[in-house]
N, C-alpha and C. Protein backbone atom coordinates (compact mmCIF):
# COMPACT_ATOMS: atom_id res chain seq x y z
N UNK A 1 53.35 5.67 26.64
CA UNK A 1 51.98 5.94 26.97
C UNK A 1 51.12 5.97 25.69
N UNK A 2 50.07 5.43 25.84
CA UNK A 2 48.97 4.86 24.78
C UNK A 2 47.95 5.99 24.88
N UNK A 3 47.81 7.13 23.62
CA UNK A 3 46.73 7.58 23.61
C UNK A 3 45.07 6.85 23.32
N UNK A 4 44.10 6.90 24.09
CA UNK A 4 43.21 6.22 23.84
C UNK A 4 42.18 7.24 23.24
N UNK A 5 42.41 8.29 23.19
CA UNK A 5 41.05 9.25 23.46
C UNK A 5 40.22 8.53 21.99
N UNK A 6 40.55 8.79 20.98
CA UNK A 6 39.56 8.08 19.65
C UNK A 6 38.79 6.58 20.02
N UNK A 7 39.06 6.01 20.78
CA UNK A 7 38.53 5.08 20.86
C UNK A 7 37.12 5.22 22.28
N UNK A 8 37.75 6.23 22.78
CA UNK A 8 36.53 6.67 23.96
C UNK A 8 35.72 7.01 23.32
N UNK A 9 36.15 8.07 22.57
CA UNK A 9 35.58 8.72 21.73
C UNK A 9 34.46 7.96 20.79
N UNK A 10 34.91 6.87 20.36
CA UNK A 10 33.77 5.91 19.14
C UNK A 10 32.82 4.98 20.08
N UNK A 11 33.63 4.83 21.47
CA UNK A 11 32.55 4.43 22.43
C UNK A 11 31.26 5.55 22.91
N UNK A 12 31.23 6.25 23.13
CA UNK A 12 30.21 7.31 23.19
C UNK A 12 30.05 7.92 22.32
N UNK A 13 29.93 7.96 20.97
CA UNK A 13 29.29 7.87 19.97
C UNK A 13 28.58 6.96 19.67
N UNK A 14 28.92 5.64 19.66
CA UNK A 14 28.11 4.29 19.80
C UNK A 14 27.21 4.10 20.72
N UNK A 15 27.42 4.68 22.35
CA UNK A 15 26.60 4.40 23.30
C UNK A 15 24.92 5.46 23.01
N UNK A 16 25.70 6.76 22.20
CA UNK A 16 24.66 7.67 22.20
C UNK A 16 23.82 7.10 20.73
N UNK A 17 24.17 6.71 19.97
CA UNK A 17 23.47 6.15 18.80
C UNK A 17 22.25 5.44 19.52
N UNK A 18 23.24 4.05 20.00
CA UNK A 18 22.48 3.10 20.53
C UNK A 18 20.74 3.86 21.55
N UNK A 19 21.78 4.77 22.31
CA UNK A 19 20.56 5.17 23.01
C UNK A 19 19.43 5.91 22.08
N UNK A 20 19.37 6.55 21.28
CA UNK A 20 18.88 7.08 20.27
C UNK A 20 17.85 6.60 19.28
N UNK A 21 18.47 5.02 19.08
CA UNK A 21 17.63 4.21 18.57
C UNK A 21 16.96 3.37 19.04
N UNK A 22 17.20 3.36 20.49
CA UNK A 22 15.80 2.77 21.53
C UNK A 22 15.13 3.68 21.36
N UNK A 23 15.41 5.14 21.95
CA UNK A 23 14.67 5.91 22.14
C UNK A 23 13.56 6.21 20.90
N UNK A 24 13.85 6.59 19.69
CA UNK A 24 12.97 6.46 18.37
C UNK A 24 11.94 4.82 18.52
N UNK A 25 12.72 3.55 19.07
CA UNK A 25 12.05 2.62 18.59
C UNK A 25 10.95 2.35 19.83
N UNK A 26 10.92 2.93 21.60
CA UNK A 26 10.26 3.05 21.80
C UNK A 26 8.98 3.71 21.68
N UNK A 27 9.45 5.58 21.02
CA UNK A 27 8.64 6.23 20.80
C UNK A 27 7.32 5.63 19.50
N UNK A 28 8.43 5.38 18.78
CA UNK A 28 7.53 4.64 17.74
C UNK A 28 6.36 3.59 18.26
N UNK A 29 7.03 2.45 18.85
CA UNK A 29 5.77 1.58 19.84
C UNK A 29 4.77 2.07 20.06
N UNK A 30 5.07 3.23 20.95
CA UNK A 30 3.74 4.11 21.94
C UNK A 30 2.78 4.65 20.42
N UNK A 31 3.69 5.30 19.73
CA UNK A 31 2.93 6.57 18.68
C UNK A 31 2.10 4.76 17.98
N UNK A 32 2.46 4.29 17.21
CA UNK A 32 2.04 3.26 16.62
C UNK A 32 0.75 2.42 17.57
N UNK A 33 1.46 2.23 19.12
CA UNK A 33 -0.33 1.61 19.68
C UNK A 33 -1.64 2.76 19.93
N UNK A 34 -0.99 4.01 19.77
CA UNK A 34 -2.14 4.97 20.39
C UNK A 34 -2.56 5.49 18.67
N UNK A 35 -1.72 5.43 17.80
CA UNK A 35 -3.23 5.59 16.39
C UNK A 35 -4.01 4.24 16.09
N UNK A 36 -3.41 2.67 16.14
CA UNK A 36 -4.48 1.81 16.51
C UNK A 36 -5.51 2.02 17.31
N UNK A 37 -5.29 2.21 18.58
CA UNK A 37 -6.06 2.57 19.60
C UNK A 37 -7.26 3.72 19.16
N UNK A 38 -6.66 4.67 18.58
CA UNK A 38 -8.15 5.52 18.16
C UNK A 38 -8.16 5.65 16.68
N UNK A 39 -7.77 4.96 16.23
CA UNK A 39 -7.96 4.73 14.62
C UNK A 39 -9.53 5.21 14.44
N UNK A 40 -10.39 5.04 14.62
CA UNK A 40 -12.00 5.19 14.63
C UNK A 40 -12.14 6.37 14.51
N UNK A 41 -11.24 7.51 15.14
CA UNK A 41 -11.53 8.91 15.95
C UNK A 41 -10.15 9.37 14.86
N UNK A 42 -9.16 8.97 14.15
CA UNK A 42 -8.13 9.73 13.49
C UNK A 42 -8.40 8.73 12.05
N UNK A 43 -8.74 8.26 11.59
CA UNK A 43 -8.63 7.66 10.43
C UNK A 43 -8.83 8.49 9.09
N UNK A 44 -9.38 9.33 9.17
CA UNK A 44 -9.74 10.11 7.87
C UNK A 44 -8.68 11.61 8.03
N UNK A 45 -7.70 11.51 8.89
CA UNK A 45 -6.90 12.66 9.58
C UNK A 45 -5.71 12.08 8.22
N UNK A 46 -5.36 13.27 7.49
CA UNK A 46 -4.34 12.87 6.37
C UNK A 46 -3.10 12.17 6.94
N UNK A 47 -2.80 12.98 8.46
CA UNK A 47 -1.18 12.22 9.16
C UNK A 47 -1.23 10.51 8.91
N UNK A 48 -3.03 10.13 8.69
CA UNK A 48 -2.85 9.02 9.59
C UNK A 48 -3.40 7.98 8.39
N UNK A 49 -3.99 8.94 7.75
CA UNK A 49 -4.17 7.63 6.10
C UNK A 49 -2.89 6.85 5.33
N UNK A 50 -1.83 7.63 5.74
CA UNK A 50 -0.58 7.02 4.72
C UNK A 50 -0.17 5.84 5.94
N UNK A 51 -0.55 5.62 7.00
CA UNK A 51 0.43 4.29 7.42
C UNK A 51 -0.93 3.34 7.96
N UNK A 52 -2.44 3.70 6.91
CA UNK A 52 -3.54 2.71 6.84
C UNK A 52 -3.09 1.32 6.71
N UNK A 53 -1.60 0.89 5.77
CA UNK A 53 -1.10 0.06 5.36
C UNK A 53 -0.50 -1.11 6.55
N UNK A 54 0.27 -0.16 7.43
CA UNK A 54 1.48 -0.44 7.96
C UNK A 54 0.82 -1.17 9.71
N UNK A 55 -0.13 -0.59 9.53
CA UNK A 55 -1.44 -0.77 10.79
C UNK A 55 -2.16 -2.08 10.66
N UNK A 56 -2.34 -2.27 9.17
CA UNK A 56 -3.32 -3.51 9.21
C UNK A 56 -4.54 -3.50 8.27
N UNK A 57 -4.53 -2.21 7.85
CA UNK A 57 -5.80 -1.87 7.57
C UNK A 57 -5.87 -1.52 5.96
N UNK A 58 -6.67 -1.85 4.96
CA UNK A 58 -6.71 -1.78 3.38
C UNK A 58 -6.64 -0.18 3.75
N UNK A 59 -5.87 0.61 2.72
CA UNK A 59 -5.62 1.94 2.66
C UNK A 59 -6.67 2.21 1.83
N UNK A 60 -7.12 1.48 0.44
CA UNK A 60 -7.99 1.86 -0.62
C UNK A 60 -9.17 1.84 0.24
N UNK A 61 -9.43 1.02 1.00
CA UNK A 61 -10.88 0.76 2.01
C UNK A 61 -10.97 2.06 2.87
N UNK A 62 -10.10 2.43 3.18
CA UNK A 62 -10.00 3.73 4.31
C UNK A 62 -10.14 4.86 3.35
N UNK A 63 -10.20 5.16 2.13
CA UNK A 63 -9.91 6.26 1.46
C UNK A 63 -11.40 6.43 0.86
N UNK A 64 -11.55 5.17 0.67
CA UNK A 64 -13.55 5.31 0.44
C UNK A 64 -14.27 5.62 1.07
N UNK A 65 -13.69 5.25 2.68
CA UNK A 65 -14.79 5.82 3.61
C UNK A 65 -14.62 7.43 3.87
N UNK A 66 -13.60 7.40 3.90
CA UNK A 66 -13.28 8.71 4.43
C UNK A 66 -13.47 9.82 3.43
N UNK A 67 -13.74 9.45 2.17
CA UNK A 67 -14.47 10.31 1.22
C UNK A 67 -15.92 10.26 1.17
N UNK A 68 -16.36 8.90 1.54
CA UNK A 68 -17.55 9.17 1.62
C UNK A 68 -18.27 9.74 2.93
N UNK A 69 -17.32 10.01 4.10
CA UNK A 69 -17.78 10.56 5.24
C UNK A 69 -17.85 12.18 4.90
N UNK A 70 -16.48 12.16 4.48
CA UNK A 70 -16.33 14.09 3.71
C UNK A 70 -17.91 13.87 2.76
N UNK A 71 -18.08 13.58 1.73
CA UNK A 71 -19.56 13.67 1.46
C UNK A 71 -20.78 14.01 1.70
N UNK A 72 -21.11 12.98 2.58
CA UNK A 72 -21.60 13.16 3.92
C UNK A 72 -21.60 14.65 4.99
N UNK A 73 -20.50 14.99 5.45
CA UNK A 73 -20.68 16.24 6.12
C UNK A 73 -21.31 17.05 5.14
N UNK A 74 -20.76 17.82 3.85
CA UNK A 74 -20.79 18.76 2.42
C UNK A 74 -22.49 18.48 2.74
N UNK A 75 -23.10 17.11 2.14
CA UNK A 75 -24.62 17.08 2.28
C UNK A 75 -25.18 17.15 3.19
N UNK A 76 -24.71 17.09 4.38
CA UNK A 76 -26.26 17.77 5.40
C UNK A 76 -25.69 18.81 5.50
N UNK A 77 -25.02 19.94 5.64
CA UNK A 77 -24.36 21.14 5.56
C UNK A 77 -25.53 21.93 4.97
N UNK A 78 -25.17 21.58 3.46
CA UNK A 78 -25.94 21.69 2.25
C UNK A 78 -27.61 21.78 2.33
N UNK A 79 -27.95 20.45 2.85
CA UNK A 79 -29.34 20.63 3.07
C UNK A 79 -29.95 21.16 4.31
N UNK A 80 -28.65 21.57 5.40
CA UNK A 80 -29.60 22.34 6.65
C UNK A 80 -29.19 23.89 5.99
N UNK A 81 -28.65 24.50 5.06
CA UNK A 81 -28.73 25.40 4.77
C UNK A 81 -29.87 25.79 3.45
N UNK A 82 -30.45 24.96 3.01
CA UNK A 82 -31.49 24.98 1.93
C UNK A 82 -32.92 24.65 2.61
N UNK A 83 -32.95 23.51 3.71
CA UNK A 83 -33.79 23.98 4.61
C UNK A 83 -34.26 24.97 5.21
N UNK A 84 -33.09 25.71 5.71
CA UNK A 84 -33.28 26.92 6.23
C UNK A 84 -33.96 28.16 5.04
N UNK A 85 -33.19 27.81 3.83
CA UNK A 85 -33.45 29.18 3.00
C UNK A 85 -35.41 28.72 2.75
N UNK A 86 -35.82 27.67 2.56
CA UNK A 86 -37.10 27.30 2.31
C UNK A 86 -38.21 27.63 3.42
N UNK A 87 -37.22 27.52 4.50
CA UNK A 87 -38.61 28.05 5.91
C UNK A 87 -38.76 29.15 5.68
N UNK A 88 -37.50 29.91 5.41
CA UNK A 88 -37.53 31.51 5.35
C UNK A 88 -38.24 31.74 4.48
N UNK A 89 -38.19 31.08 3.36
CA UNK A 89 -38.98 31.79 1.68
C UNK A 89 -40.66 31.55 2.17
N UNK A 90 -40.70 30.06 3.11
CA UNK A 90 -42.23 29.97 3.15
C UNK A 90 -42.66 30.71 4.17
N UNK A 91 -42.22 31.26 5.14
CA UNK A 91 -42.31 32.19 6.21
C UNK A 91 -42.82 33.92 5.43
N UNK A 92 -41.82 34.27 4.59
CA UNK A 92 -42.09 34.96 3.74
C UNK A 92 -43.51 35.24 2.82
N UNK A 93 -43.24 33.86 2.20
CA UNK A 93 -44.71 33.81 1.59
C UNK A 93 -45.70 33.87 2.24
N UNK A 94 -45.41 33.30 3.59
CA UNK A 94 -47.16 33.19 4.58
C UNK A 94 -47.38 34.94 4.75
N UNK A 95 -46.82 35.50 4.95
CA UNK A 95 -46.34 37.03 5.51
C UNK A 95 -46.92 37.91 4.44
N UNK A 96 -46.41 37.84 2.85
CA UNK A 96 -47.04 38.05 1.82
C UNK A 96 -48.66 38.14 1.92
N UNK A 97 -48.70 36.55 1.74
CA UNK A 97 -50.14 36.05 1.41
C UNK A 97 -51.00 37.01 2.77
N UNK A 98 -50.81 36.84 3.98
CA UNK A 98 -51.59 37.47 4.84
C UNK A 98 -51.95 39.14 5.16
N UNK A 99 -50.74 39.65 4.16
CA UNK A 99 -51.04 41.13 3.83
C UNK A 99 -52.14 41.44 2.72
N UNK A 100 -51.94 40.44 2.14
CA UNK A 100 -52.80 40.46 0.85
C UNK A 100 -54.03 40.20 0.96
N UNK A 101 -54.59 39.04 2.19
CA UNK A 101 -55.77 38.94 2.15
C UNK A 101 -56.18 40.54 2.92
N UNK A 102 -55.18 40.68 3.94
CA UNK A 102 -55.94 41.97 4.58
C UNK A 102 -56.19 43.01 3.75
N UNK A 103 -55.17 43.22 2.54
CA UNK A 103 -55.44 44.24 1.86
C UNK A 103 -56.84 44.26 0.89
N UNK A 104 -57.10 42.82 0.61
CA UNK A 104 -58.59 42.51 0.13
C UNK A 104 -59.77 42.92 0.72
N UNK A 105 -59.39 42.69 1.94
CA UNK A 105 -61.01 42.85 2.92
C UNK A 105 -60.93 44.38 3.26
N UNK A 106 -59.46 45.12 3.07
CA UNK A 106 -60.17 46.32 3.35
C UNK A 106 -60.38 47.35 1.89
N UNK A 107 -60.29 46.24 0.73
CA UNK A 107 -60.96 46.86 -0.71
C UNK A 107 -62.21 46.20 -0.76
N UNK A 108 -62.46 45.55 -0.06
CA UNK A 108 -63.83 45.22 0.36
C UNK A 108 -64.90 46.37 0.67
N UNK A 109 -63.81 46.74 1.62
CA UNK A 109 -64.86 48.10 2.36
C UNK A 109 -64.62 49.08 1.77
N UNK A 110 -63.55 49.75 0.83
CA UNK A 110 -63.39 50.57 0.13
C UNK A 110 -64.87 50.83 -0.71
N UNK A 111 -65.39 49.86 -1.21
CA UNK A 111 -66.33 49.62 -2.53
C UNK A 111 -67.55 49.94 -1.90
N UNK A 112 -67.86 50.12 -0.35
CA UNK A 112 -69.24 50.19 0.25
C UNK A 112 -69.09 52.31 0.71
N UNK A 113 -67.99 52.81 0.27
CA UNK A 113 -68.10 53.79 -0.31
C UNK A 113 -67.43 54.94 1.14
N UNK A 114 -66.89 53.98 2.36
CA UNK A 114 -66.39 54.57 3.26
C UNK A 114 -65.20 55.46 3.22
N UNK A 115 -64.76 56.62 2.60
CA UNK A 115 -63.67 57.72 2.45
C UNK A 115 -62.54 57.50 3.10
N UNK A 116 -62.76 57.28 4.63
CA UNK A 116 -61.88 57.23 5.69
C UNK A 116 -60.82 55.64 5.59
N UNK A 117 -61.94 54.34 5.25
CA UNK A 117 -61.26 53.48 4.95
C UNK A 117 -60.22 53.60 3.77
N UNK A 118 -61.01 54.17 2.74
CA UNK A 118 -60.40 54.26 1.48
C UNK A 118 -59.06 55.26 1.63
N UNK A 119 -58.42 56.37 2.34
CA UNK A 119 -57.49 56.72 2.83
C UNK A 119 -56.58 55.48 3.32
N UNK A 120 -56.90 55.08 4.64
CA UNK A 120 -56.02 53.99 5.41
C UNK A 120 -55.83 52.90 4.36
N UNK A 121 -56.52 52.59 3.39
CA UNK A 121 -56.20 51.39 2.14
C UNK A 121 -55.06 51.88 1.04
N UNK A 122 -54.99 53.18 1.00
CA UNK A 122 -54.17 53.41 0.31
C UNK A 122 -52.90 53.62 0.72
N UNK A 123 -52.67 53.88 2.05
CA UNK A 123 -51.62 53.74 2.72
C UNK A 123 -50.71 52.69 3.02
N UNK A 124 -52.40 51.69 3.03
CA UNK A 124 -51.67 50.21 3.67
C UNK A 124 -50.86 49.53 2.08
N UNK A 125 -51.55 50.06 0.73
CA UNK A 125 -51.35 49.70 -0.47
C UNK A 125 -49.84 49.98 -0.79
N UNK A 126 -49.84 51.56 -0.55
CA UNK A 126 -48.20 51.23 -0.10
C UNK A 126 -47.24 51.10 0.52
N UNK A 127 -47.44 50.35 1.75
CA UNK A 127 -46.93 49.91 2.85
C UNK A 127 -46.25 48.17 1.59
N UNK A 128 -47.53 47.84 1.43
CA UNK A 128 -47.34 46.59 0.46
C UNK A 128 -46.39 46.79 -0.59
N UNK A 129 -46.82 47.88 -1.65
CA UNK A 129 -45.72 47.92 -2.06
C UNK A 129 -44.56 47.98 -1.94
N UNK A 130 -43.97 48.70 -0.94
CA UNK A 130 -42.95 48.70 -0.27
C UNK A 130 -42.31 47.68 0.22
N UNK A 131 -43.21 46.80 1.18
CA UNK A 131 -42.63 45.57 1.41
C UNK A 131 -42.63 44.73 0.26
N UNK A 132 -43.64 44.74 -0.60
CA UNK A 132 -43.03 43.50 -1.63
C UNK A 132 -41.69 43.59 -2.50
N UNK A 133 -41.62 44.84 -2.78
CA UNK A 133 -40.33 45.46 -3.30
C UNK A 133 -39.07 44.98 -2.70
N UNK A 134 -39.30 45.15 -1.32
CA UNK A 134 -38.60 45.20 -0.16
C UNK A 134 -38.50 43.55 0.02
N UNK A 135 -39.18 42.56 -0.21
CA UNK A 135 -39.16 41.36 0.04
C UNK A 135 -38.66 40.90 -1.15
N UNK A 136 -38.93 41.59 -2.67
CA UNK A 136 -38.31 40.94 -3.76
C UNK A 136 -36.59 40.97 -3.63
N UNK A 137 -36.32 42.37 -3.31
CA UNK A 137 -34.84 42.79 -3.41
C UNK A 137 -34.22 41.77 -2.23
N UNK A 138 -34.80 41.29 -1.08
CA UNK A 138 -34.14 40.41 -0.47
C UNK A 138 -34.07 38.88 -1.17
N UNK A 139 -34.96 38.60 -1.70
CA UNK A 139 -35.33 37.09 -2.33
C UNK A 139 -34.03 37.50 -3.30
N UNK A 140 -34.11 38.31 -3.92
CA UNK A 140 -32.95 38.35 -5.07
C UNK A 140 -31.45 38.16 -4.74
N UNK A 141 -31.09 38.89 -3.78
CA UNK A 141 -29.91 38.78 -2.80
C UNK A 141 -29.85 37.17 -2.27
N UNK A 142 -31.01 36.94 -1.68
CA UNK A 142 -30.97 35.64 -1.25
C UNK A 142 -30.54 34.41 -2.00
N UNK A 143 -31.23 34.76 -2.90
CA UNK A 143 -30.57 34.15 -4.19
C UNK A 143 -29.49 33.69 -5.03
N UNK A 144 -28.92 35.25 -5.15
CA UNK A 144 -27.48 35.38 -5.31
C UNK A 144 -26.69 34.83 -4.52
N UNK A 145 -26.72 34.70 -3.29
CA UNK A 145 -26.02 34.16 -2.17
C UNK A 145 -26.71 32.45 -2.19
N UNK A 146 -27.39 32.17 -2.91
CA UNK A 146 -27.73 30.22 -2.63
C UNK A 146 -26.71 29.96 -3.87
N UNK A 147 -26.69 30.81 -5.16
CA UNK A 147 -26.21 30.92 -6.17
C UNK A 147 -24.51 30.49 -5.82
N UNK A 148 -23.87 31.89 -5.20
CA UNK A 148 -22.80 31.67 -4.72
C UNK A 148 -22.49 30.55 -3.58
N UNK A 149 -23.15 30.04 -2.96
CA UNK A 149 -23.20 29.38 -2.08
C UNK A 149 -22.84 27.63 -2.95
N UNK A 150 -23.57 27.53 -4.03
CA UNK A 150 -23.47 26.14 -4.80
C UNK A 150 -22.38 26.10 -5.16
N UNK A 151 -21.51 27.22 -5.72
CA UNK A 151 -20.47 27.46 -6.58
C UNK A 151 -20.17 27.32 -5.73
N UNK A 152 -19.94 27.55 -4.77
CA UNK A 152 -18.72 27.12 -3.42
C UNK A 152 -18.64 25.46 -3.06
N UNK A 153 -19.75 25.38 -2.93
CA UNK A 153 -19.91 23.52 -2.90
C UNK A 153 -19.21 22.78 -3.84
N UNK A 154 -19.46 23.14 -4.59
CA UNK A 154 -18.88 22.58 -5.90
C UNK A 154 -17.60 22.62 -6.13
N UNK A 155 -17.17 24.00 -5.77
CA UNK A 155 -15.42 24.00 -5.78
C UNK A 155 -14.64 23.09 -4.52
N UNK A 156 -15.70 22.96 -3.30
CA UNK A 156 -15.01 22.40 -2.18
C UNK A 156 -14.95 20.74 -3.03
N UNK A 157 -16.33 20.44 -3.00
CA UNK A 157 -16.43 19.10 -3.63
C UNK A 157 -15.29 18.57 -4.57
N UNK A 158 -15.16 19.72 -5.64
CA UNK A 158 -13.62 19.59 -6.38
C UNK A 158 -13.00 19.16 -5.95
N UNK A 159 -12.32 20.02 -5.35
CA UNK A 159 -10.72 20.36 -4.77
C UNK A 159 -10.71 19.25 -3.56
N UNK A 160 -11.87 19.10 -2.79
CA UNK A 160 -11.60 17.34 -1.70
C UNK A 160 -11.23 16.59 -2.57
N UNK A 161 -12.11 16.48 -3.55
CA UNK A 161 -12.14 15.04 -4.57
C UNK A 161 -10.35 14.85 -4.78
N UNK A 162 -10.40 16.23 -5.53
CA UNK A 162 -8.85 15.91 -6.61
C UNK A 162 -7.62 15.45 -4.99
N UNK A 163 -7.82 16.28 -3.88
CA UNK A 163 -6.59 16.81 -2.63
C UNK A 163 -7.03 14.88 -2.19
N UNK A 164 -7.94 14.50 -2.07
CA UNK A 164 -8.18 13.19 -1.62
C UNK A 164 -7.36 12.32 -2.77
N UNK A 165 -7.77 12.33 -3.57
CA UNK A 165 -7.11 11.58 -4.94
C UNK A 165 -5.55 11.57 -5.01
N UNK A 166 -4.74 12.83 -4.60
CA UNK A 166 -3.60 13.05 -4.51
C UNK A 166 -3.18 12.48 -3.42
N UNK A 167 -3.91 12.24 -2.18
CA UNK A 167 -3.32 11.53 -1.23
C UNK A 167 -3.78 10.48 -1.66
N UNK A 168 -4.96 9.71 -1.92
CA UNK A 168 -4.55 8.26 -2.15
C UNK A 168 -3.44 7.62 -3.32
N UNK A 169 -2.87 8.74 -4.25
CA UNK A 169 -2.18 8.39 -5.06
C UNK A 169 -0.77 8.67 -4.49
N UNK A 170 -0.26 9.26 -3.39
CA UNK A 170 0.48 8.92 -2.84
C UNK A 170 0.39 7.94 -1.46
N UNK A 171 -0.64 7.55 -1.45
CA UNK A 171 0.01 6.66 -0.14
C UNK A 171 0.22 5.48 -0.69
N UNK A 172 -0.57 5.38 -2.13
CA UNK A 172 -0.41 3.97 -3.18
C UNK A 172 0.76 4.05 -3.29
N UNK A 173 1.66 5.32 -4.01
CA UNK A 173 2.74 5.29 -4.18
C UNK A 173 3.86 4.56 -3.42
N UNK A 174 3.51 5.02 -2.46
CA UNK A 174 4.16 4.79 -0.62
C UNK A 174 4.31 3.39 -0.62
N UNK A 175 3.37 3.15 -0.30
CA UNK A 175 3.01 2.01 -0.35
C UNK A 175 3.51 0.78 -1.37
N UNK A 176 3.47 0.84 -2.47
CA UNK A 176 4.34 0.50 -3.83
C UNK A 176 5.74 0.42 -3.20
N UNK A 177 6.06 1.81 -3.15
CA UNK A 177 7.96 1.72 -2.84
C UNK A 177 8.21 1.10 -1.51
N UNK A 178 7.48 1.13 -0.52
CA UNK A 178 8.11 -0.32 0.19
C UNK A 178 7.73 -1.32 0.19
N UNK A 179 7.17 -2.02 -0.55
CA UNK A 179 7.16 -3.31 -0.87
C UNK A 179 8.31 -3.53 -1.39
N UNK A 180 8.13 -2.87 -2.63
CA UNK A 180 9.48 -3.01 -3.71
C UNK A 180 11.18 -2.93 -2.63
N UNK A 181 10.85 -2.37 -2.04
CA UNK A 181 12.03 -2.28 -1.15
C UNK A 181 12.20 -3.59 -0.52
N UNK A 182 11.02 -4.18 0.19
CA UNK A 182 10.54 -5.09 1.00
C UNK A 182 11.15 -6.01 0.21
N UNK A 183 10.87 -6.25 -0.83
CA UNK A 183 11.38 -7.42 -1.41
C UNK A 183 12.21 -7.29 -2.59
């Protein structure tokens, strides 16, 4: 009697390989037509810049855009938040300026020698002071925070630049070693 079992044995090992490597080479198919398919909507997605190559598509061409789209977001970001700080400052200023004229017209009437006005003017005088004080110490804060706010831009701007640079210098890489393989 002929033991066979090792040889069953290398048959279902073989059968399960085999199945294994359909299974990867279908999955691959599907994964491979559905990032073509929305390439438009994942292209600047890091998973999906390193096989820019393998798709069809110039990788260096995809790495420009997609830095210059990151750009892009950083600057209107940037300018709807400097917009904003400018309505506020001129909002401010209108607010200023319109205390000030009132506080004029009622040193207006101060000077025609009315007591009672001249009380309520001095009140309102430092009501003003108060708020301008009160409006400087916010402008200053405000400040500090556009201040900190640039320094943050600037470090993001960095650190995309260089983290972008590192991926296009590896997908070049990538890219390099299978060719070289390739041929």
């Amino acid at each position: 009697m002929v033991d066979d079992g090792g040889f069953q044995l290398l048959q279902i090992i073989i059968i399960i390989s085999i199945s294994v490597l359909c299974a990867f080479f279908i999955f691959s198919y599907y994964a491979i037509s559905y990032i073509k398919e929305n390439w438009n909507d994942n292209r600047c997605r890091p998973e999906y810049m390193m096989f820019a190559g393998w798709l069809g598509y110039d990788a260096d061409e995809n790495y420009r855009f997609c830095l210059n789209e990151q750009n892009n977001v950083i600057q209107k970001k940037t300018l709807k938040k400097t917009k904003n700080f400018f309505n506020w400052y001129s909002y401010g200023m209108k607010k200023i300026r319109n205390i000030t004229v009132g506080a004029a017209r009622k040193l207006d009437q101060i000077q025609l020698g009315n007591n009672q006005i001249l009380g309520d003017v001095k009140g309102m005088i430092d009501n003003i002071k108060s708020i301008i004080k009160t409006a400087i110490e916010n402008l200053t804060i405000l400040l500090k925070k556009l201040l900190a706010l640039g320094s943050i831009i600037i470090f993001t701007i960095t650190s995309s630049a260089t983290t972008l640079k590192g991926i296009q210098q590896g997908t070049l890489g990538a890219i390099t070693a299978l060719s070289d393989k390739q041929t």
